[in-house]
Protein backbone atom coordinates (compact mmCIF):
# COMPACT_ATOMS: atom_id res chain seq x y z
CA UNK A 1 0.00 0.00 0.00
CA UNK A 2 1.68 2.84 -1.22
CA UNK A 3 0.14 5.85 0.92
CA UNK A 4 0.39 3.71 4.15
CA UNK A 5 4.21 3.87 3.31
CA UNK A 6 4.47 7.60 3.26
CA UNK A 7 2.29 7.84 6.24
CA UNK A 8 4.80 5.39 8.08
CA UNK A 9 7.66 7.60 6.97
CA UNK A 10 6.59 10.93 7.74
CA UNK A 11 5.90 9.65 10.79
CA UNK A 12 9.35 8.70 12.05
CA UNK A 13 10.96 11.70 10.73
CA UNK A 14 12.66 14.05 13.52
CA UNK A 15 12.64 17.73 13.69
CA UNK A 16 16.13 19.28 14.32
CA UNK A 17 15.83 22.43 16.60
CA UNK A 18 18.45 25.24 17.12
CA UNK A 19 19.73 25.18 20.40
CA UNK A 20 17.81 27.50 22.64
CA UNK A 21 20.04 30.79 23.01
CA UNK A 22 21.09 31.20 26.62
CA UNK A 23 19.72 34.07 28.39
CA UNK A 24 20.84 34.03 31.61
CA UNK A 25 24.68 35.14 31.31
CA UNK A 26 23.67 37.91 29.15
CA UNK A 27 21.28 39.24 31.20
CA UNK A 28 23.44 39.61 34.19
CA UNK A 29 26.21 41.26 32.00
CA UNK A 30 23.92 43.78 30.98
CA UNK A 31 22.59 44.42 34.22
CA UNK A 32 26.57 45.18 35.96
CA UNK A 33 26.87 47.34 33.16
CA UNK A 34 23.57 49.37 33.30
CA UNK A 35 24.72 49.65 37.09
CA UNK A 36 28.02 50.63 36.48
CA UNK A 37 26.90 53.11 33.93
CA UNK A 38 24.27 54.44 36.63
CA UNK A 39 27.04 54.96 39.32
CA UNK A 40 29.36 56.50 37.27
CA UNK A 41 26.50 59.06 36.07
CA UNK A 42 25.97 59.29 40.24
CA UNK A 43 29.58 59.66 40.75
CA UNK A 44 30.05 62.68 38.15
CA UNK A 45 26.99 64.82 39.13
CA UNK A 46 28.54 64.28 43.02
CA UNK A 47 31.68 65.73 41.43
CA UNK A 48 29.93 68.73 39.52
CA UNK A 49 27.87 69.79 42.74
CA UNK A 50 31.19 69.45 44.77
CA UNK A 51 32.79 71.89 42.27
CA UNK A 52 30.00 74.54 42.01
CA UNK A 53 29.68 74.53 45.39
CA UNK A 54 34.05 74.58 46.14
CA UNK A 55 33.51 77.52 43.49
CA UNK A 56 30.38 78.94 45.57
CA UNK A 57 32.41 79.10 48.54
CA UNK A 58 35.97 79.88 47.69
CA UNK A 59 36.57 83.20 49.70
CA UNK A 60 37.76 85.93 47.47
């Protein structure tokens, strides 16, 4: 029986998947950087108030 073939071989055929990409590393790479970013931001507006307010009160 000739379709009871093909139904016989579809049937055993496999499906070949791409791994799964690995999110987990990435996400905690991205998230020491977005911090690092943030407290260097932090960092440099504590240095710009320091200076305007060195400036502010230098005596003259």
């Amino acid at each position: 029986m000739p379709g009871g073939d093909r139904a016989d071989r579809l049937g055993r055929m496999t499906t070949h998947r791409a791994p799964k990409p690995v999110a987990a590393p990435t996400q905690t790479v991205e998230r020491a950087v977005t911090i690092g970013l943030i407290l260097a931001v932090l960092a440099g507006l504590g240095w710009i108030a320091g200076m305007i307010y060195t400036l502010a009160e230098w005596p003259l």
